[in-house]
C-alpha atoms as a PDB file:
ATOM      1  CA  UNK A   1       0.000   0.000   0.000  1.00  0.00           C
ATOM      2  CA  UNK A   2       0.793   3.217  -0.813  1.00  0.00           C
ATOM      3  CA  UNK A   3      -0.469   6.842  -0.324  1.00  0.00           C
ATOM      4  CA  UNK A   4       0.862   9.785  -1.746  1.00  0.00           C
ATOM      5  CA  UNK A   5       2.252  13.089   0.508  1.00  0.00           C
ATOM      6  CA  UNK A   6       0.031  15.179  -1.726  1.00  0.00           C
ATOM      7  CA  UNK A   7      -2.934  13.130  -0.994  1.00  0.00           C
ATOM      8  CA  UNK A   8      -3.014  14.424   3.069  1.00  0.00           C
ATOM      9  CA  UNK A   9      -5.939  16.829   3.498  1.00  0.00           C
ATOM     10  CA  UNK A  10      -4.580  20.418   4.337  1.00  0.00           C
ATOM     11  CA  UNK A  11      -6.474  20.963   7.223  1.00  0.00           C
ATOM     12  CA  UNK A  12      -5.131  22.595  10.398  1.00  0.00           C
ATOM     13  CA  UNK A  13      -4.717  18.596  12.227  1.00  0.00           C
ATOM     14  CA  UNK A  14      -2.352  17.705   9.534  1.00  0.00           C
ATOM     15  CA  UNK A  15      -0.332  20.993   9.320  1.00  0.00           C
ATOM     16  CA  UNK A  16       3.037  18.853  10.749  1.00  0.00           C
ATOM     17  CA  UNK A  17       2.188  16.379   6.902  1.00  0.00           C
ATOM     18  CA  UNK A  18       1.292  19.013   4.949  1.00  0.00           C
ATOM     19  CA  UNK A  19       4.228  18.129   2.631  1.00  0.00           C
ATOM     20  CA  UNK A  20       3.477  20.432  -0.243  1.00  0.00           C
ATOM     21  CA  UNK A  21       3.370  23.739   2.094  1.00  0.00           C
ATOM     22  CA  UNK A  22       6.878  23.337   3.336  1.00  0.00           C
ATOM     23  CA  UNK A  23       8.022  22.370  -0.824  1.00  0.00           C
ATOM     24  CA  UNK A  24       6.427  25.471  -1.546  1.00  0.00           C
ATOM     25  CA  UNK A  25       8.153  27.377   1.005  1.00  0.00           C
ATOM     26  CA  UNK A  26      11.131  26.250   0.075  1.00  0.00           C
ATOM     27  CA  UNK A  27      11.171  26.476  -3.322  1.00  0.00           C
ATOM     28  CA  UNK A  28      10.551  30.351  -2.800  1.00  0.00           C
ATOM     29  CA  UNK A  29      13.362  30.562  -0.642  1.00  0.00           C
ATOM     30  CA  UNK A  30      15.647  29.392  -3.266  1.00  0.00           C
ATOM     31  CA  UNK A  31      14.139  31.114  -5.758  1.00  0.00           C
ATOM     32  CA  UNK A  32      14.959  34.071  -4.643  1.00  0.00           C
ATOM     33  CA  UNK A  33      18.576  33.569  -3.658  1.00  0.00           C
ATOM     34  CA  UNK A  34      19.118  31.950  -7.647  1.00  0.00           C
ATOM     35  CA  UNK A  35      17.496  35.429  -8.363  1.00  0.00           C
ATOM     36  CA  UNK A  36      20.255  37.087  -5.559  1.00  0.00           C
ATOM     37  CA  UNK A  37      22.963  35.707  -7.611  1.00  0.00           C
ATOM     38  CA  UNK A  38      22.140  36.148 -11.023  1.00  0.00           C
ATOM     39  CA  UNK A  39      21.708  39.723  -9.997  1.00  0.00           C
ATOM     40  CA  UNK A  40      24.274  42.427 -10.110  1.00  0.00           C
ATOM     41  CA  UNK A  41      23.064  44.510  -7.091  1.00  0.00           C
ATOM     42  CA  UNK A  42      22.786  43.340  -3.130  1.00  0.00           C
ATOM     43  CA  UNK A  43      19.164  42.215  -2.401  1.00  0.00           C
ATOM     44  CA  UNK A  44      18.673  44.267   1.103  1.00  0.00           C
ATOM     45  CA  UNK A  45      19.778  47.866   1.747  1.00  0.00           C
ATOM     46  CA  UNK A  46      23.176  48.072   3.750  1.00  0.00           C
ATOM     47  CA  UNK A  47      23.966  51.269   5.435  1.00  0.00           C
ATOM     48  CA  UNK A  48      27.996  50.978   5.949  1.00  0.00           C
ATOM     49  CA  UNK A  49      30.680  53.398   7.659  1.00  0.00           C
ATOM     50  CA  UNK A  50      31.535  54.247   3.561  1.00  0.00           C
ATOM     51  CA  UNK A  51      28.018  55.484   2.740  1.00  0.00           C
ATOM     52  CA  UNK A  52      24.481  53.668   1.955  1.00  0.00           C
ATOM     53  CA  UNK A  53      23.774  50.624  -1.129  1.00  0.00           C
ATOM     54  CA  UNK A  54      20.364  50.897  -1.794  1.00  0.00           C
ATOM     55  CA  UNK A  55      17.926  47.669  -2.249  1.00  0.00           C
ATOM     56  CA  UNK A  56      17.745  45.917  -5.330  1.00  0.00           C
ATOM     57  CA  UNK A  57      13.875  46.080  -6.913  1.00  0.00           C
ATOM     58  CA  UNK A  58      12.136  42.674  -7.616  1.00  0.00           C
ATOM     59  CA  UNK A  59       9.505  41.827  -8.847  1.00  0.00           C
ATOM     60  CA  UNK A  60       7.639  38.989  -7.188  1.00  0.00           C
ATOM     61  CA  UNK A  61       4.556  37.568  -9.120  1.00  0.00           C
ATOM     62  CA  UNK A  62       2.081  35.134  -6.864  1.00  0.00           C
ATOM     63  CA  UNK A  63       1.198  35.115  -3.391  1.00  0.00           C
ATOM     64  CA  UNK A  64       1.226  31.711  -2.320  1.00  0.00           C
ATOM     65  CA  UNK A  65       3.296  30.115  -0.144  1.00  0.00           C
ATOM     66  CA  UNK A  66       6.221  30.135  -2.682  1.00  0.00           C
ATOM     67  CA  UNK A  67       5.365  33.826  -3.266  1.00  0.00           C
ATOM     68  CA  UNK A  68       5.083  34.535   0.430  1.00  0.00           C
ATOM     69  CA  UNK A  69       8.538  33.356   1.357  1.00  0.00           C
ATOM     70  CA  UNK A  70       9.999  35.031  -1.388  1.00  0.00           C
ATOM     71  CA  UNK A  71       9.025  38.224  -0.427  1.00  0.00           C
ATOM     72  CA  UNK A  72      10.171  37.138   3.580  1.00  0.00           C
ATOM     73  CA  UNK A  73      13.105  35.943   2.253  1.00  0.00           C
END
């Protein structure tokens, strides 16, 4: 017998198997540090002793879970 990880209801008692959540999560997470170094600018704004770098701008499309951690990340 088997059952499938995307087959677990998403309901609040299964959070801890809610296997596609915490893909999702990370898949955002390393989307945006692929994004980080593909890009020729630093992601968050440093403020240094030698003056300021502003933030890089991206553009994050969806607001899932991927989406959400993204943004987070």
């Amino acid at each position: 017998t088997a059952m499938g990880m995307d087959a677990i209801p998403r309901i609040s008692r299964a959070q801890n198997m809610d296997a596609l959540s915490s893909m999702s999560s990370i898949a955002g997470y390393k989307a945006s540090l692929i994004a980080a170094d593909n890009l020729d600018k630093y992601f968050p704004m440093m403020m240094t002793a030698a003056g300021t770098i502003p933030p890089a701008k991206a553009l994050i499309l969806g607001a899932g879970v991927a989406g959400l951690q993204a943004i987070a990340t």
